[in-house]
Protein backbone atom coordinates (compact mmCIF):
# COMPACT_ATOMS: atom_id res chain seq x y z
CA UNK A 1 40.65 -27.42 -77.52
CA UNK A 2 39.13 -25.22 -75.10
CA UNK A 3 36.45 -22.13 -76.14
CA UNK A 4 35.70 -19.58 -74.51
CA UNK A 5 32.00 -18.90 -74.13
CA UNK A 6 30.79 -15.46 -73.68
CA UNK A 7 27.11 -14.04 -72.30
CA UNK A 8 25.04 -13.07 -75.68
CA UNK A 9 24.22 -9.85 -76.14
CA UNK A 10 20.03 -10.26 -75.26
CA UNK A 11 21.21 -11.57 -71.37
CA UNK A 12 24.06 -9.29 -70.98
CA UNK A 13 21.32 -6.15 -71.86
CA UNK A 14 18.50 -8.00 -69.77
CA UNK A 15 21.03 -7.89 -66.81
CA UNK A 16 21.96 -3.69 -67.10
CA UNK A 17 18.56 -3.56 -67.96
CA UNK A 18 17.45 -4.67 -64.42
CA UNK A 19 20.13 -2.75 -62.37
CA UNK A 20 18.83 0.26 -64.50
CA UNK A 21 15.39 -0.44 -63.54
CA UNK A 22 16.10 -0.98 -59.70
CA UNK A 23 18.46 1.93 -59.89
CA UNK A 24 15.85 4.34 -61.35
CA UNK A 25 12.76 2.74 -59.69
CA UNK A 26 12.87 6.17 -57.11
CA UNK A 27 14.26 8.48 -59.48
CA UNK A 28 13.11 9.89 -62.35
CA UNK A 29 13.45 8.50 -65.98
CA UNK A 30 12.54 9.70 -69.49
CA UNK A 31 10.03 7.79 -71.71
CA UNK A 32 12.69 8.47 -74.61
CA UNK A 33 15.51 6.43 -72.46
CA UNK A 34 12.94 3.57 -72.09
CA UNK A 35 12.02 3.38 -75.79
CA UNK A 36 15.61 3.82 -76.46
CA UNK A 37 16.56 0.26 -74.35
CA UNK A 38 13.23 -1.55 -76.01
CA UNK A 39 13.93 -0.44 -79.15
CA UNK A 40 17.58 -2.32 -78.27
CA UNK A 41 15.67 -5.76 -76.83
CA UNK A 42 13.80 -6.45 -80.28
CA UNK A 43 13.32 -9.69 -81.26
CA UNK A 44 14.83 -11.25 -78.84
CA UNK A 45 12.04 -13.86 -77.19
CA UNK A 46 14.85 -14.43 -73.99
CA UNK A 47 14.57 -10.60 -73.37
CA UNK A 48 11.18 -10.39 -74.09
CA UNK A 49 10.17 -13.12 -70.84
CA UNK A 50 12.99 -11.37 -68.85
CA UNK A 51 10.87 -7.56 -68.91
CA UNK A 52 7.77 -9.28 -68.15
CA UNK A 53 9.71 -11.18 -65.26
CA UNK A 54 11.04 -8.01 -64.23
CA UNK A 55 7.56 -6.49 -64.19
CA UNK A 56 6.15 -8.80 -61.92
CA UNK A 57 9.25 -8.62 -59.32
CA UNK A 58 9.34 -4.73 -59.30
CA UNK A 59 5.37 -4.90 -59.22
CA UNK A 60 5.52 -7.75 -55.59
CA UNK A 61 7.65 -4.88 -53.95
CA UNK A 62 5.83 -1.98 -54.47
CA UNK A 63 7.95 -0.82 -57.14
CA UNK A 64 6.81 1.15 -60.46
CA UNK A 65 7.07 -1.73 -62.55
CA UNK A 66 4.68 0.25 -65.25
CA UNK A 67 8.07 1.26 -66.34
CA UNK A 68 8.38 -1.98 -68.65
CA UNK A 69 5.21 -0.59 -70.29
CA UNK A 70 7.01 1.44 -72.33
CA UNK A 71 9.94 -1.62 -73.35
CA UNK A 72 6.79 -3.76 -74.71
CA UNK A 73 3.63 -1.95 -75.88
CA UNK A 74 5.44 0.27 -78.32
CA UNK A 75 7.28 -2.41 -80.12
CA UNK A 76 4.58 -5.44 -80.59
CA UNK A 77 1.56 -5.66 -81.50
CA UNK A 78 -1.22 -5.33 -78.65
CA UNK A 79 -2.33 -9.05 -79.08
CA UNK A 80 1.50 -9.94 -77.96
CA UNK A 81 2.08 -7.00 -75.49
CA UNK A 82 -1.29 -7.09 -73.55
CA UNK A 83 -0.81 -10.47 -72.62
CA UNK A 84 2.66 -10.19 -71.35
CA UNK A 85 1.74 -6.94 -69.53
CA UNK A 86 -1.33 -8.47 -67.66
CA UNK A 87 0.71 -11.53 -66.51
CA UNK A 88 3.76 -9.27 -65.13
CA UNK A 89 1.50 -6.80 -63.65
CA UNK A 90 -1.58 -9.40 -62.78
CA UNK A 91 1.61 -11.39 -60.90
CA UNK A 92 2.46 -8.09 -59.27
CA UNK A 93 -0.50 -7.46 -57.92
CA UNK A 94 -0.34 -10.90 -56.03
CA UNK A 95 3.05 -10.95 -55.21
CA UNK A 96 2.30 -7.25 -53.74
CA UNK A 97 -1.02 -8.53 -52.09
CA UNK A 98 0.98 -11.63 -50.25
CA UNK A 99 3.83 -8.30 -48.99
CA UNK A 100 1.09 -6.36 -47.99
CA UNK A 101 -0.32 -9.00 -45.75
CA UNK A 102 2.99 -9.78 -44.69
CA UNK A 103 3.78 -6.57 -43.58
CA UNK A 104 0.49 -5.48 -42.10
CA UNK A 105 0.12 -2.50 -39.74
CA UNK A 106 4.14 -2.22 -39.81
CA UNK A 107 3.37 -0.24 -43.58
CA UNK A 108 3.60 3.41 -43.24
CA UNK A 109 1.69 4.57 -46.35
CA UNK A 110 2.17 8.51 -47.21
CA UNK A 111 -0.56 10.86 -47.92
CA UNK A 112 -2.09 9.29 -51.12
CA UNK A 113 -1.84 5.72 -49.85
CA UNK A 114 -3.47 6.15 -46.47
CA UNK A 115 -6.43 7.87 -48.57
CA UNK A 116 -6.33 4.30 -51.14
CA UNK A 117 -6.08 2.14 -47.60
CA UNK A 118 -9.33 4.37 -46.34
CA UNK A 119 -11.12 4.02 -49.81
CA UNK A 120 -10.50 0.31 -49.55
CA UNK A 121 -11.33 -0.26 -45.94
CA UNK A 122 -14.68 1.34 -46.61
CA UNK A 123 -15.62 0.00 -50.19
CA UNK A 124 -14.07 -2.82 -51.60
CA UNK A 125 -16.46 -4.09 -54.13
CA UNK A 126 -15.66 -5.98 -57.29
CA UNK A 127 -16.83 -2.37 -59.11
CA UNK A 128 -14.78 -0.24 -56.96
CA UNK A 129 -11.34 -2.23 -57.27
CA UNK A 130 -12.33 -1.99 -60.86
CA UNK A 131 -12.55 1.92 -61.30
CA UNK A 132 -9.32 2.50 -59.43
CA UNK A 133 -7.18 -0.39 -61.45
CA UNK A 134 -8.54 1.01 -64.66
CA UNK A 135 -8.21 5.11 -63.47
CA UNK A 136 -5.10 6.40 -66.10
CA UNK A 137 -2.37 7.06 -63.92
CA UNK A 138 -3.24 6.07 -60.84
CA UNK A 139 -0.60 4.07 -58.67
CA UNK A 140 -1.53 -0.02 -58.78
CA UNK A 141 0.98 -0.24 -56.26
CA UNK A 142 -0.75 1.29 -53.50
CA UNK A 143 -3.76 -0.47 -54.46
CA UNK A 144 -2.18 -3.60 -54.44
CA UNK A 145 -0.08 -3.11 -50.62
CA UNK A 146 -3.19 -1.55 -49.47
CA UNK A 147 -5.36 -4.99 -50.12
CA UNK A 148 -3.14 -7.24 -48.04
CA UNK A 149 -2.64 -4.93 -45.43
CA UNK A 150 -6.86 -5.09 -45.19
CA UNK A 151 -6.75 -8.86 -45.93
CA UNK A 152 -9.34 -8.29 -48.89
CA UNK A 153 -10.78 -10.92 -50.47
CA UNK A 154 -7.79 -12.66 -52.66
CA UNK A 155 -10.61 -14.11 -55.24
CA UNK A 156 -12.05 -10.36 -55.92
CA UNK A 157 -9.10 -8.97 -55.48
CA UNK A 158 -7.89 -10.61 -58.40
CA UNK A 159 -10.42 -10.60 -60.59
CA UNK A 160 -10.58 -6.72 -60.38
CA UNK A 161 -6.55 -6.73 -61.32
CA UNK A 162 -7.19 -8.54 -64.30
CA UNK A 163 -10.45 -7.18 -65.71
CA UNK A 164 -9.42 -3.64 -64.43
CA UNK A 165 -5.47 -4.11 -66.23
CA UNK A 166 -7.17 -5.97 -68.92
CA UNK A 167 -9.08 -3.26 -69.94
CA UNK A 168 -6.23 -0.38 -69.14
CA UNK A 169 -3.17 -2.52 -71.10
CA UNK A 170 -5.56 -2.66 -74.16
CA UNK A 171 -6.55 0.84 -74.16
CA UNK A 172 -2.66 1.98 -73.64
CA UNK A 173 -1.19 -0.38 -76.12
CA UNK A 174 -3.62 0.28 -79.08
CA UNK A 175 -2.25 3.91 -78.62
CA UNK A 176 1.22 3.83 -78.53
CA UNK A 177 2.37 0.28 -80.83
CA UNK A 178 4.48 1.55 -83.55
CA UNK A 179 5.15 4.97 -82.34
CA UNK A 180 8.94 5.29 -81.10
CA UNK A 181 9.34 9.24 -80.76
CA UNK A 182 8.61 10.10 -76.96
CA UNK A 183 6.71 13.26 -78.40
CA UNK A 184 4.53 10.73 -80.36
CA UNK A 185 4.06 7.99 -77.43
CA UNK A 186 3.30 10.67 -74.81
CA UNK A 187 0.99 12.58 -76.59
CA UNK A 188 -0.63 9.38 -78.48
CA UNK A 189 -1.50 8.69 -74.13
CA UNK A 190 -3.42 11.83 -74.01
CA UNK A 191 -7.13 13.10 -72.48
CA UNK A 192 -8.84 12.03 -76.10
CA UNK A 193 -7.22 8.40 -75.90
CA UNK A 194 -7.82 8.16 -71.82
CA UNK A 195 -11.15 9.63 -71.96
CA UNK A 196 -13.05 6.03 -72.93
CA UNK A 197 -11.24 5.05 -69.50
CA UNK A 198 -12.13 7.69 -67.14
CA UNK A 199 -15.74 7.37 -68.38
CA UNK A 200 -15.63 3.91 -67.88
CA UNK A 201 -14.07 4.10 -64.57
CA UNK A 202 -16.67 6.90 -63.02
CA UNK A 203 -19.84 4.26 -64.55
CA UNK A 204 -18.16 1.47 -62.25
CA UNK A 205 -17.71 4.06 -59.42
CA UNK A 206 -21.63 4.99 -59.70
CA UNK A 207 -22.29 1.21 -60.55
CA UNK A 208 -21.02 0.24 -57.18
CA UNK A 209 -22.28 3.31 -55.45
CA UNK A 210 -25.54 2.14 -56.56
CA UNK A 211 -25.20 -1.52 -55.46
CA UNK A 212 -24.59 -0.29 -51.92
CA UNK A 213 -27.21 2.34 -51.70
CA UNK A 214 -29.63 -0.73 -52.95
CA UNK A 215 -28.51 -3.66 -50.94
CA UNK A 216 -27.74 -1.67 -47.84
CA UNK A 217 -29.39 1.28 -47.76
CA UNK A 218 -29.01 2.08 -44.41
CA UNK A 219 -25.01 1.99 -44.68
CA UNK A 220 -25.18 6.00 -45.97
């Protein structure tokens, strides 16, 4: 006797869940809709790998795969959700940094980006990559097309990405696990919760300033 197998649920949601997330990577989306479609991929391990998976493809092409932030952090504990958020992001970064070298001078960065690609091209210390990756807000993906394009260092390049997301993940997911009202998660990432990181990213700005001005001196 033949039976008919159907999809479960967890890989039929993991597979509208990426044509949402490809659909909406350009246009705008509301945290509530995101914490609406984690809320639906609880406990389920499968769905769990695919957003982290999903992460790190959106991340290689440039896309806002920061998105899947908000399908993880809010809904496991930040000893389970930084991990998974470093490798999809930390993978990201890579898969971006291989694009980015691929693509070279054909890029045509906008306003923002040719400012990252000129910050880069003139200070690309271990400290500087540092400040921007852990910056709240600012766009990793530029960062990380920006660095191939310049054929930066891959080893520093990396360790930056992880220290730098390392640090930002933790910050992001002790503030918003458990909270599932957008008004809660949204205000839980405010200026008192960032502050620790914008501190911490202007010491590693002057920390690298200083390292130039005292091993080159005659660079300013």
């Amino acid at each position: 006797m033949r039976t008919r197998l159907s999809p479960r649920p967890p890989l039929l949601a993991l597979i509208g869940l990426v044509t949402l997330l490809v659909i909406f990577a350009l246009l705008p989306i509301s945290v509530a809709d995101l914490l609406s479609w984690g809320a639906q991929l609880v406990g389920h391990p499968l769905a769990l790998a695919g957003l982290v998976l999903i992460m790190l493809l959106l991340m290689s092409f440039g896309l806002p795969g920061s998105l899947c932030f908000w399908l993880i952090a809010p809904f496991h504990p930040p000893w389970l959700s930084v991990p998974l958020l470093l490798i999809g992001s930390g993978g990201g970064a890579l898969g971006a940094y291989w694009l980015g070298r691929k693509v070279g001078s054909a890029w045509r960065p906008g306003k923002l980006a040719r400012q990252v690609l000129r910050l880069l091209a003139k200070r690309s210390d271990l400290l500087t990559q540092c400040a921007l990756r852990i910056l709240p807000g600012f766009p990793h993906a530029f960062i990380n097309l920006a660095a191939g394009v310049l054929h930066l260092p891959l080893i520093t390049y990396m360790l930056a990405a992880v220290v730098g997301l390392s640090i930002k993940w933790t910050v992001y997911a002790q503030a918003v696990h458990g909270m599932v009202s957008a008004t809660q998660a949204e205000q839980a990432l405010g200026l008192s919760n960032l502050l620790p990181l914008l501190v911490l990213a202007g010491l590693l700005t002057l920390g690298g300033l200083a390292k130039r001005l005292w091993l080159n001196p005659k660079s300013t």
